[in-house]
C-alpha atoms as a PDB file:
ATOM      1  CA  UNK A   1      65.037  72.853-112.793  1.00  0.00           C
ATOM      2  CA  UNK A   2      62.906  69.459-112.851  1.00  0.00           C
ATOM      3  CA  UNK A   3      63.474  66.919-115.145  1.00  0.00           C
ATOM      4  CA  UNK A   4      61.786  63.735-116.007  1.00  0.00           C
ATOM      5  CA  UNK A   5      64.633  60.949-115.247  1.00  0.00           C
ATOM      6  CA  UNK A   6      65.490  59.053-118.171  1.00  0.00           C
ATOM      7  CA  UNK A   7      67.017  55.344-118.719  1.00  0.00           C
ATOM      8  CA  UNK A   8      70.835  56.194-118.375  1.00  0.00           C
ATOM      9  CA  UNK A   9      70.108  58.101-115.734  1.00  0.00           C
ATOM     10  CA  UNK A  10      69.784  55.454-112.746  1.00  0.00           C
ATOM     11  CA  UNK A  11      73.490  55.652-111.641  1.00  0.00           C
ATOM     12  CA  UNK A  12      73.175  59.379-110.898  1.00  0.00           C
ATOM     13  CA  UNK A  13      69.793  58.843-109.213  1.00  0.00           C
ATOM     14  CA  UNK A  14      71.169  56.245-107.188  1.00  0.00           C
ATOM     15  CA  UNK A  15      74.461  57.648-106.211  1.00  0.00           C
ATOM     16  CA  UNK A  16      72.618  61.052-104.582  1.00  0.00           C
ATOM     17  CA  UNK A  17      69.796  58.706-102.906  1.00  0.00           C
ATOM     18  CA  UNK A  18      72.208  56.405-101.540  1.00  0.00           C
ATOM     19  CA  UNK A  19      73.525  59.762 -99.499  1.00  0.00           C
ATOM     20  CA  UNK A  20      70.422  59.660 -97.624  1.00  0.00           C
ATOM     21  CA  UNK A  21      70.159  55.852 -97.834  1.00  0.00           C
ATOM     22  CA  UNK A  22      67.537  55.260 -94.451  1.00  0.00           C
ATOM     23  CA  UNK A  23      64.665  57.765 -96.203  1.00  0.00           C
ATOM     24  CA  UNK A  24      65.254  56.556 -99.100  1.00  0.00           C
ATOM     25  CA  UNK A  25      64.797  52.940 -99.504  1.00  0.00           C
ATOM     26  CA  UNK A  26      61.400  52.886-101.460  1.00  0.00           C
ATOM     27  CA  UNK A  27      62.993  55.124-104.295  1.00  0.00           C
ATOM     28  CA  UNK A  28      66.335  52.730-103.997  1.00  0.00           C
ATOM     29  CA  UNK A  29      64.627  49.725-104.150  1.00  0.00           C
ATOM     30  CA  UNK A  30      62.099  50.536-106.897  1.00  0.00           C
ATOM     31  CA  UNK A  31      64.791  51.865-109.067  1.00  0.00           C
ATOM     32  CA  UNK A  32      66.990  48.617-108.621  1.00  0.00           C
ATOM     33  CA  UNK A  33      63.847  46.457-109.687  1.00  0.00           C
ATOM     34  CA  UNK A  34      62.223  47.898-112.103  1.00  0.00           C
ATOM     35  CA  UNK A  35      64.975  50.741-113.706  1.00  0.00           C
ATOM     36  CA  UNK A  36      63.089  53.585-115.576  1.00  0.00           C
ATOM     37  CA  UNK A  37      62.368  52.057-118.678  1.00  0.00           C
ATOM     38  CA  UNK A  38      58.558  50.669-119.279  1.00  0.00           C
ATOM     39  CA  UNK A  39      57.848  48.092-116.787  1.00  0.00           C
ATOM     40  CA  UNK A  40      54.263  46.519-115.579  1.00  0.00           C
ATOM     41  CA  UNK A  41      55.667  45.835-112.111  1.00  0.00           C
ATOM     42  CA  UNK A  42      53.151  47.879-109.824  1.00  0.00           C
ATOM     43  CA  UNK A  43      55.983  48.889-108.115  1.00  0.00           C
ATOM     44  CA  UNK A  44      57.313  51.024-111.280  1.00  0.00           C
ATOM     45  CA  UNK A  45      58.114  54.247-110.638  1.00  0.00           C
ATOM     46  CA  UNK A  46      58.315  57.490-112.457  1.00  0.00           C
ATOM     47  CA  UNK A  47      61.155  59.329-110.984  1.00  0.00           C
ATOM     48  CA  UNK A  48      61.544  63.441-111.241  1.00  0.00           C
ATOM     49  CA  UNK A  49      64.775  65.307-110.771  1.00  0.00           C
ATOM     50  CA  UNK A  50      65.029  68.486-109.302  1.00  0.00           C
ATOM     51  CA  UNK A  51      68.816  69.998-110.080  1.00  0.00           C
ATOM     52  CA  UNK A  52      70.602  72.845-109.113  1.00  0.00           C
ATOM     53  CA  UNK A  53      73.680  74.041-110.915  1.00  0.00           C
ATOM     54  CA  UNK A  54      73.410  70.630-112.709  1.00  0.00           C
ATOM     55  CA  UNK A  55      73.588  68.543-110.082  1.00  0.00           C
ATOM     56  CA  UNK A  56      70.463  66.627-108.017  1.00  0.00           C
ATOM     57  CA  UNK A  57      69.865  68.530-105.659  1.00  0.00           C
ATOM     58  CA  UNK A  58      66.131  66.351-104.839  1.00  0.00           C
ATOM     59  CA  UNK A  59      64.289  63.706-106.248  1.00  0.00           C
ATOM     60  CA  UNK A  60      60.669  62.918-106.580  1.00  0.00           C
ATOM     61  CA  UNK A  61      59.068  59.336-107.574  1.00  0.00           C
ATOM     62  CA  UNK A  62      55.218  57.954-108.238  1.00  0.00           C
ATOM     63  CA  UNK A  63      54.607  54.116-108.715  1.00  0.00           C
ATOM     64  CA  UNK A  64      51.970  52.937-110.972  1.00  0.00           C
ATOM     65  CA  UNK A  65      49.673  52.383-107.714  1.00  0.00           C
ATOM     66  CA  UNK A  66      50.110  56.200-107.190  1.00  0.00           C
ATOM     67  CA  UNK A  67      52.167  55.848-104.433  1.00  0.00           C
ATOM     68  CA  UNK A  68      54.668  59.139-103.779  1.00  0.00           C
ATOM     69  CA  UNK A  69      58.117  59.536-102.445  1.00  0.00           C
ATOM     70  CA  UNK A  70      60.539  62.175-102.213  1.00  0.00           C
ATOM     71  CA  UNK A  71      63.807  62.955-101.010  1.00  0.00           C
ATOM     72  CA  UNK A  72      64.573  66.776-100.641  1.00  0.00           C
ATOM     73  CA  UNK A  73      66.872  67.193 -98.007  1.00  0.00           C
ATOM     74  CA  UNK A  74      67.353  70.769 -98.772  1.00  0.00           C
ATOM     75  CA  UNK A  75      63.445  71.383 -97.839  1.00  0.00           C
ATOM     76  CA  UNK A  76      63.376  73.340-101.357  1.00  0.00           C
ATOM     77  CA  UNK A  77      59.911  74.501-101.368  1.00  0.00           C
ATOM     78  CA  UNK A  78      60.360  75.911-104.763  1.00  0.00           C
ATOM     79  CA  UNK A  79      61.242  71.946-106.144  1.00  0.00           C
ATOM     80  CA  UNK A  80      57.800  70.420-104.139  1.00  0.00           C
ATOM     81  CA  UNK A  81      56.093  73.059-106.083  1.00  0.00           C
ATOM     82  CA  UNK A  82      57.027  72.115-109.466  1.00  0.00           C
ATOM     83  CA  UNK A  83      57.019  68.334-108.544  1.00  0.00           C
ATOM     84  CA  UNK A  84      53.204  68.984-107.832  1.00  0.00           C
ATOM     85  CA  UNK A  85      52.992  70.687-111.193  1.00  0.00           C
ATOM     86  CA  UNK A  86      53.991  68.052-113.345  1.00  0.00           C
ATOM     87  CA  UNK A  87      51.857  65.783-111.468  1.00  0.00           C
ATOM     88  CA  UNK A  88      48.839  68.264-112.501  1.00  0.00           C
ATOM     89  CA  UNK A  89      46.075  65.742-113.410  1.00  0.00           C
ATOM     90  CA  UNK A  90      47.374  62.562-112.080  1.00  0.00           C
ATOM     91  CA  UNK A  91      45.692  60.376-109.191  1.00  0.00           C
ATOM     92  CA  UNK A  92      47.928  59.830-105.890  1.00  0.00           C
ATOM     93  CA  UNK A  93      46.913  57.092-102.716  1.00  0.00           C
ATOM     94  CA  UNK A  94      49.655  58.757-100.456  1.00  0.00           C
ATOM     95  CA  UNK A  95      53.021  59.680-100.073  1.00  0.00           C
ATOM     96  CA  UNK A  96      55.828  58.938 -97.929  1.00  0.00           C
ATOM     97  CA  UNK A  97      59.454  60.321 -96.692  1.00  0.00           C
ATOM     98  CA  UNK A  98      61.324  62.342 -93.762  1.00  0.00           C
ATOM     99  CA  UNK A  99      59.262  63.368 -91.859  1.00  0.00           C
ATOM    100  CA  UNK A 100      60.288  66.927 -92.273  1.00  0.00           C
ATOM    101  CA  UNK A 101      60.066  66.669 -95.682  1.00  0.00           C
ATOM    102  CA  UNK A 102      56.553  65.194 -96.075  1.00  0.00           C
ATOM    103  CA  UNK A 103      54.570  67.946 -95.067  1.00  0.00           C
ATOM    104  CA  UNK A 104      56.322  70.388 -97.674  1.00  0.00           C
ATOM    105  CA  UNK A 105      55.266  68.026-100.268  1.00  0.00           C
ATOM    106  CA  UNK A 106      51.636  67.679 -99.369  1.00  0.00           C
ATOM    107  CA  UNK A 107      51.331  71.159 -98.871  1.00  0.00           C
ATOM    108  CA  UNK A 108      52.738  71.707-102.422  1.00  0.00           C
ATOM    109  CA  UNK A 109      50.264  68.995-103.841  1.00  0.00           C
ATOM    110  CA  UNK A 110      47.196  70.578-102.641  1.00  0.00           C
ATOM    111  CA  UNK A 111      46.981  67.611 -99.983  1.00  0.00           C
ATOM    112  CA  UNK A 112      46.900  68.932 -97.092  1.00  0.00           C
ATOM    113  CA  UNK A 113      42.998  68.417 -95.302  1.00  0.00           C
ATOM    114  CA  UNK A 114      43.763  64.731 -96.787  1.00  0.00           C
ATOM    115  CA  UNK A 115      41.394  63.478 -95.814  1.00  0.00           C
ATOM    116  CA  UNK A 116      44.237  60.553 -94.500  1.00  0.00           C
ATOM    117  CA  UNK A 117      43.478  57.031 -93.213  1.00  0.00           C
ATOM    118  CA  UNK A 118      47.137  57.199 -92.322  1.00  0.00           C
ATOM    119  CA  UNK A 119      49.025  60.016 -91.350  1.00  0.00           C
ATOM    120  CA  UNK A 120      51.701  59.301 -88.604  1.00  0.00           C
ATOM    121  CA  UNK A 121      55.576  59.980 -88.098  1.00  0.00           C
ATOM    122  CA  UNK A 122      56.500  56.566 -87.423  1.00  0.00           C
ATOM    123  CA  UNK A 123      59.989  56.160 -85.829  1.00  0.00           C
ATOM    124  CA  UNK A 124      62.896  55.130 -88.067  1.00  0.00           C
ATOM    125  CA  UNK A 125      65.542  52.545 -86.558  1.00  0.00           C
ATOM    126  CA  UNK A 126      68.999  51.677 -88.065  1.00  0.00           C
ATOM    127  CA  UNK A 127      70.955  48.472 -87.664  1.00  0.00           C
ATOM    128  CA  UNK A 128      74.657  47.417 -88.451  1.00  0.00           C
ATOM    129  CA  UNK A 129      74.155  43.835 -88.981  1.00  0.00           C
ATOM    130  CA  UNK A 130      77.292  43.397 -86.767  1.00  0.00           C
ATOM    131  CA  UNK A 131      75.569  44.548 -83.751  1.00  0.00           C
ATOM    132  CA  UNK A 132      72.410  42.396 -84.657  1.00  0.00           C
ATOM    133  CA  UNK A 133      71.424  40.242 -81.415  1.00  0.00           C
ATOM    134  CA  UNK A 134      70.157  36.929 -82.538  1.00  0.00           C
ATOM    135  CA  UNK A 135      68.701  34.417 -79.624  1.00  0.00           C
ATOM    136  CA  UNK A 136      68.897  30.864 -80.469  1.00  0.00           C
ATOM    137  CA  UNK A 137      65.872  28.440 -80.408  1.00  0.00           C
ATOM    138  CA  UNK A 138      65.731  25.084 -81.657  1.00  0.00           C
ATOM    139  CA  UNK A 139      61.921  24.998 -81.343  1.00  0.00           C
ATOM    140  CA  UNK A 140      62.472  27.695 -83.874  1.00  0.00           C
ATOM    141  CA  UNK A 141      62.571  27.947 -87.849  1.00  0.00           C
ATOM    142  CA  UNK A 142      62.368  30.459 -90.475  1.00  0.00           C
ATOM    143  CA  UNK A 143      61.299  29.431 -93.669  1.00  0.00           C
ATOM    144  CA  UNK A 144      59.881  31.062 -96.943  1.00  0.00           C
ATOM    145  CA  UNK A 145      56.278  31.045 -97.128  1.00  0.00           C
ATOM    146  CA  UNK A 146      54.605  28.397-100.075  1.00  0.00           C
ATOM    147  CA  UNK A 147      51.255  27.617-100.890  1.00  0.00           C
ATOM    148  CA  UNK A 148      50.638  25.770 -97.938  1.00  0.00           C
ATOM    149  CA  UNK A 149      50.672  28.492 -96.343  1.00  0.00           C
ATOM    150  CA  UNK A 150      47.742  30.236 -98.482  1.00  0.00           C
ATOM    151  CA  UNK A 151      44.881  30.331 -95.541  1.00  0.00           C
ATOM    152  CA  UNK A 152      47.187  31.583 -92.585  1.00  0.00           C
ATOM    153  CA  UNK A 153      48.787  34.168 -95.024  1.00  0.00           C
ATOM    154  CA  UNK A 154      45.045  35.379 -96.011  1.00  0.00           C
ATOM    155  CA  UNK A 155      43.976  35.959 -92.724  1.00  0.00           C
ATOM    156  CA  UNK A 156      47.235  37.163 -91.189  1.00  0.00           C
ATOM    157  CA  UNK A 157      47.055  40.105 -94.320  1.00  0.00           C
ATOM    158  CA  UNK A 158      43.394  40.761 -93.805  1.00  0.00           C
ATOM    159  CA  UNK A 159      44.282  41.084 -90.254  1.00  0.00           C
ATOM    160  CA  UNK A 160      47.069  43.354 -90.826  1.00  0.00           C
ATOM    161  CA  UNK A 161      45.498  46.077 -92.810  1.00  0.00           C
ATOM    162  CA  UNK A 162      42.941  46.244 -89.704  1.00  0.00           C
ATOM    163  CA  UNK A 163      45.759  46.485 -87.161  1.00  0.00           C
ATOM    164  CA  UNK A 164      47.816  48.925 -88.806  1.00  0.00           C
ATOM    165  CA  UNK A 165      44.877  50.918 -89.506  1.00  0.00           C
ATOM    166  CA  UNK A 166      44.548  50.990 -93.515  1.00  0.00           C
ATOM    167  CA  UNK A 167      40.927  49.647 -93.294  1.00  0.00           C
ATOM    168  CA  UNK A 168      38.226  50.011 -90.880  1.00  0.00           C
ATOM    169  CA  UNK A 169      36.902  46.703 -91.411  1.00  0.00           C
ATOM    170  CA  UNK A 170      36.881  43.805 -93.444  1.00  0.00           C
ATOM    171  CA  UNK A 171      35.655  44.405 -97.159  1.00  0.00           C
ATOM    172  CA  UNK A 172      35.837  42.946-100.512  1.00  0.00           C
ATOM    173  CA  UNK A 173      38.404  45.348-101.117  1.00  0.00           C
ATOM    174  CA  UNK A 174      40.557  44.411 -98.389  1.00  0.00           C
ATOM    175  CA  UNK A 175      39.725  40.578 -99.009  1.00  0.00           C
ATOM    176  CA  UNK A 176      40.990  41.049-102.501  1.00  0.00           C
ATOM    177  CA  UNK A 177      44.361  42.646-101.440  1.00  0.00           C
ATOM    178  CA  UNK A 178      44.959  39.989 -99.172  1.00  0.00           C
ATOM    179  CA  UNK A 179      44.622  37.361-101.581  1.00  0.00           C
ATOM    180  CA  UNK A 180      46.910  38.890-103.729  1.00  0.00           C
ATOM    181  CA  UNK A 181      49.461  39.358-101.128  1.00  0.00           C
ATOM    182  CA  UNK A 182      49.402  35.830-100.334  1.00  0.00           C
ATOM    183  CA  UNK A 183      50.018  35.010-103.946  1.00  0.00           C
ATOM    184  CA  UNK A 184      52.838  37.364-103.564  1.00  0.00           C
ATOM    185  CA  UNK A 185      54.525  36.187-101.278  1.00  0.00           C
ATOM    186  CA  UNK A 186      54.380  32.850-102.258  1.00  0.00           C
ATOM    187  CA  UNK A 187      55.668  33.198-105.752  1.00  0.00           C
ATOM    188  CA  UNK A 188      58.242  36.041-104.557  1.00  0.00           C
ATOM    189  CA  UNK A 189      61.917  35.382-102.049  1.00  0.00           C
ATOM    190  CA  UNK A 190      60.778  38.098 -99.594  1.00  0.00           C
ATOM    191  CA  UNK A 191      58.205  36.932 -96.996  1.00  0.00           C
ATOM    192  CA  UNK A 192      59.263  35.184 -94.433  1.00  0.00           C
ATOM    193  CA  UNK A 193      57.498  32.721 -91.729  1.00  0.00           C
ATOM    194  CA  UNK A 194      58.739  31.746 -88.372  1.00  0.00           C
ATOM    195  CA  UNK A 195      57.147  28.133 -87.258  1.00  0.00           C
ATOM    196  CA  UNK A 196      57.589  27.601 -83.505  1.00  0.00           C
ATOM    197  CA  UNK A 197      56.993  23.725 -82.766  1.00  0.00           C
ATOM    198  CA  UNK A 198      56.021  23.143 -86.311  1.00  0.00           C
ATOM    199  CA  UNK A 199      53.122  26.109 -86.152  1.00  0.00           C
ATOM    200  CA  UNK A 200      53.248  28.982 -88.214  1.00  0.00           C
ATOM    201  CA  UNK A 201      53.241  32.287 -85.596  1.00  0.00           C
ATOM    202  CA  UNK A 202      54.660  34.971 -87.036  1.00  0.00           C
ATOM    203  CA  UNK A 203      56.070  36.550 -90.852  1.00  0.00           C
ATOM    204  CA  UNK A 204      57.841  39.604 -91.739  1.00  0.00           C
ATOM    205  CA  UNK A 205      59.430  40.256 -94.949  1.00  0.00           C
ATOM    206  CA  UNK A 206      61.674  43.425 -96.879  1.00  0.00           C
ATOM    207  CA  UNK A 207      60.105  45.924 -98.918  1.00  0.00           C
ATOM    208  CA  UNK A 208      62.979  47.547-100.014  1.00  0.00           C
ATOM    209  CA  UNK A 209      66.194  45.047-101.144  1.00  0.00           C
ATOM    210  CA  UNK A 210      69.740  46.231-102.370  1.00  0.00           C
ATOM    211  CA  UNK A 211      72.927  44.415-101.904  1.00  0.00           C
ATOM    212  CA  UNK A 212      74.238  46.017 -98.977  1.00  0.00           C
ATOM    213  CA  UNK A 213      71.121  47.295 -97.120  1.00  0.00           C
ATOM    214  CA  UNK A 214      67.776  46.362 -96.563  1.00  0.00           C
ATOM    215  CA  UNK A 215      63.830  47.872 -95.278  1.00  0.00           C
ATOM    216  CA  UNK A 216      62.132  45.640 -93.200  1.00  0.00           C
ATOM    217  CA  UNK A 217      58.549  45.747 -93.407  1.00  0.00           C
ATOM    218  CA  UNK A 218      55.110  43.710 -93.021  1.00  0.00           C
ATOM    219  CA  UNK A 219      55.916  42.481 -89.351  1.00  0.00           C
ATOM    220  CA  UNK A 220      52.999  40.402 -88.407  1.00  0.00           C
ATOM    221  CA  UNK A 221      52.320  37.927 -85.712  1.00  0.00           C
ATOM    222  CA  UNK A 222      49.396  35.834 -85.046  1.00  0.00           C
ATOM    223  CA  UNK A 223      46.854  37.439 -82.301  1.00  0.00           C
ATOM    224  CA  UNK A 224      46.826  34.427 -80.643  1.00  0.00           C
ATOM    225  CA  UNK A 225      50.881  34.449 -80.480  1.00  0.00           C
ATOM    226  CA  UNK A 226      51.491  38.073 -79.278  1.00  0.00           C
ATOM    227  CA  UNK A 227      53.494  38.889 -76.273  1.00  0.00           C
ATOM    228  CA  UNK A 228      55.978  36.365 -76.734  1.00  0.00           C
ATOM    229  CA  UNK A 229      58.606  37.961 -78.339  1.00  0.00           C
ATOM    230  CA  UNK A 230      58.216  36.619 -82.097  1.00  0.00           C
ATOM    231  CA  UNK A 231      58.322  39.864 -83.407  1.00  0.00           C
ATOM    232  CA  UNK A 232      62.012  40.582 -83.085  1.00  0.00           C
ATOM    233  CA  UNK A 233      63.110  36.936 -83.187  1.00  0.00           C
ATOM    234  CA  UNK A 234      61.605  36.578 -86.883  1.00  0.00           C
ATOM    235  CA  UNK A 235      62.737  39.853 -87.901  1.00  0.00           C
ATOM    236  CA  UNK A 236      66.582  38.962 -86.306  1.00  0.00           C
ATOM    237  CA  UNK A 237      66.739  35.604 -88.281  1.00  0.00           C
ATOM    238  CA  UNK A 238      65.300  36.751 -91.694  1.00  0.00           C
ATOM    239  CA  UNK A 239      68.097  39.384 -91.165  1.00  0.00           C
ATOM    240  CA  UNK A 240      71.104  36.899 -89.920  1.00  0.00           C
ATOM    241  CA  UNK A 241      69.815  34.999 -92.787  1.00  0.00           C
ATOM    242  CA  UNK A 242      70.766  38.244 -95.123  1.00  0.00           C
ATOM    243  CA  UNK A 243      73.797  39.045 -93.417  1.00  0.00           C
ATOM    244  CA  UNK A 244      74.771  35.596 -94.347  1.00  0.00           C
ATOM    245  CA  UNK A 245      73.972  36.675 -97.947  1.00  0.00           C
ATOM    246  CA  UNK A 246      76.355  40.052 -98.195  1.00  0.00           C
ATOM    247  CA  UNK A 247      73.922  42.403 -96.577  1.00  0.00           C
ATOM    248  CA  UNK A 248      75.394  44.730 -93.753  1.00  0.00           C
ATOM    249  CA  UNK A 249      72.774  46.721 -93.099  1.00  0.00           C
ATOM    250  CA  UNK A 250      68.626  47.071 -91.931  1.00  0.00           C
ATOM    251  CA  UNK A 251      66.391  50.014 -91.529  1.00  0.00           C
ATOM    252  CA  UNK A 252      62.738  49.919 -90.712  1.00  0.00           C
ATOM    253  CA  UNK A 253      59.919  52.478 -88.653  1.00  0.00           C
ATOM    254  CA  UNK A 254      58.278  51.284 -86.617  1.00  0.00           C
ATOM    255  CA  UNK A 255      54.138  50.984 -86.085  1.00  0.00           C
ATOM    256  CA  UNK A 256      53.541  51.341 -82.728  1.00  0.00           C
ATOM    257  CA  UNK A 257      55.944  51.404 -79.316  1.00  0.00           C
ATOM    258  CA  UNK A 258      54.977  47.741 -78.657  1.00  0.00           C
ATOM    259  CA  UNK A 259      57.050  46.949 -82.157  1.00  0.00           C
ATOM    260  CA  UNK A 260      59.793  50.171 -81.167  1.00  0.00           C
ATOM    261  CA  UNK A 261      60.814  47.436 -78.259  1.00  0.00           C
ATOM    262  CA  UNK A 262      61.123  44.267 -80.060  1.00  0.00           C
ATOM    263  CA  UNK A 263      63.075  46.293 -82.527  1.00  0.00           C
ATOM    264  CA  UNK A 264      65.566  47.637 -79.950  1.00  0.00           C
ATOM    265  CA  UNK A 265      65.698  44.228 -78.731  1.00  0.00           C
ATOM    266  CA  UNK A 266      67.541  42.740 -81.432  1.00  0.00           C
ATOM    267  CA  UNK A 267      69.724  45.956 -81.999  1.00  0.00           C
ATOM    268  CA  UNK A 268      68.045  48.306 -83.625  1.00  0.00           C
ATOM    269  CA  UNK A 269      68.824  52.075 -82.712  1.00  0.00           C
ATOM    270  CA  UNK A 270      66.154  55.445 -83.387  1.00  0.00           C
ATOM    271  CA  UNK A 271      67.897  57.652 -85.803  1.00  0.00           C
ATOM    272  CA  UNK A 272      64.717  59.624 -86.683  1.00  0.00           C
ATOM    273  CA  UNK A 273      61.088  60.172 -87.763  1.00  0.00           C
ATOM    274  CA  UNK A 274      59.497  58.546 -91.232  1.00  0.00           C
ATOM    275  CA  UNK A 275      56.171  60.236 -92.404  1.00  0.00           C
ATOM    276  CA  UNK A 276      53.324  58.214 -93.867  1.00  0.00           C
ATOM    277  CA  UNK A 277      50.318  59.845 -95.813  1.00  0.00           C
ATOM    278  CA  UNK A 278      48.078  57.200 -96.777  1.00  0.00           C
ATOM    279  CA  UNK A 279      45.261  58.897 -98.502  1.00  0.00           C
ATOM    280  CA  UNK A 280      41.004  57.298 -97.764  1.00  0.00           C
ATOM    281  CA  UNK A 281      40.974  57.182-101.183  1.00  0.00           C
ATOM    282  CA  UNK A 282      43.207  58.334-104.181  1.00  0.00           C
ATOM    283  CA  UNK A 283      42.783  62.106-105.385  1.00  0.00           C
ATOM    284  CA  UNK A 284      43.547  63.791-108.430  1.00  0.00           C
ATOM    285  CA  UNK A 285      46.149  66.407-108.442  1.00  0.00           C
ATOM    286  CA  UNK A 286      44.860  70.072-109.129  1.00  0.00           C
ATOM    287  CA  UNK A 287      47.683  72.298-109.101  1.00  0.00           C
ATOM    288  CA  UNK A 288      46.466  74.964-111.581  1.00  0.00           C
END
């Protein structure tokens, strides 16, 4: 049976997502900031249960941007099907998840000639933060980005999109979304930059943040920087600097095998496959 999840659920939603913990960061995370009540965070998520003799047996989420999740480890065909039935009329922009479990879900949704800007089983990586391997550099520093930082951060998000394929090319769109990244980031604790020799080359940040475990994501460095290694030294000291603060453990995937190396570099160990549907633009769900 599917339910809607209600406030006073979250503690049951949590405790069954937290068995599958690495695929299920995005539906962690978004529960721990924004709960189910009404929120304008964009990052609010409506959250679907799908039980079997009373217990969750899968769960289901869609943010406000019409972003998807799911976490059906079962590969219950019969629980993507309803999912995509209550979400009979409503827009999506992708969908993400095991990578085994992905496809099920698109198929169910109707999704499944896309057309995708973004459709790619990106590796998934795992990290005990005792085991993280953290080189030492004075020349070195991580710092949280401010509004000094406004120009680098607006190109190095314009450039971003391009190299990680969500835009062909540079639009107003894309312009736009940068700008309000860099605003982000500013006024929010999760970006970080790496300066080496006083010169900004490099920021990562988490997209996904609970106490014990974080999802590492937005790992940019400057083109002119690449091939240095700044990739996995920003991404080990934003984490040492975590570890510091009670978290034990990082998961991420990984774009491309140039980033799979930096990532194994500090630590990081494959433990699977993460699917990414990024739709060209957002459809409406038709599932009658």
């Amino acid at each position: 049976m599917l339910q809607v999840a209600k406030p006073g659920d979250e503690a049951a939603l949590d405790r069954f997502l937290a068995q599958h913990c690495e695929t299920s960061m995005f539906l962690r995370g978004n529960l721990a900031t924004c709960g189910l009540g009404p929120s304008d965070h964009p990052n609010a998520t409506q959250y679907h249960m799908w039980k079997r003799d009373g217990a969750i047996a899968a769960v289901f989420g869609r943010t406000r941007k019409g972003y998807a999740m799911c976490q059906m480890p079962d590969l219950c065909k019969e629980a993507a099907v309803a999912w995509a039935q209550a979400l009979h009329g409503v827009s999506l922009a992708g969908i993400t998840g095991h990578a085994d479990q992905v496809p099920i879900a698109v198929q169910a949704l109707g999704l499944e000639a896309g057309p995708w800007k973004v459709a790619a089983d990106d590796p998934l990586y795992s990290l005990d933060l005792d085991a993280l391997d953290v080189a030492s550099d004075p020349a070195q520093i991580v710092r949280p980005a401010d509004s000094a930082d406004r120009a680098v951060l607006e190109t190095w998000f314009t450039q971003y999109e391009l190299d990680a394929g969500l835009s062909p090319e540079i639009s107003d769109g894309v312009k736009h979304r940068a700008i309000q990244s860099t605003q982000d980031a500013i006024n929010g604790e999760r970006v970080r930059i790496l300066e080496q020799d006083g010169m900004p080359v490099a920021m990562t940040a988490f997209n996904a943040c609970l106490p014990d475990i974080v999802q590492v994501g937005g790992v940019f460095v400057d083109r002119a920087h690449r091939g240095q290694g700044f990739a996995g030294q920003i991404v080990a000291l934003h984490l040492q600097e975590a570890q510091m603060a009670g978290v034990t453990r990082a998961v991420l995937f990984a774009a491309n095998p140039t980033a799979a190396r930096a990532y194994e570099g500090i630590g990081f160990r494959r433990i699977g496959s993460y699917r990414i549907n990024l739709l060209d633009t957002p459809r409406m769900i038709d599932t009658l």
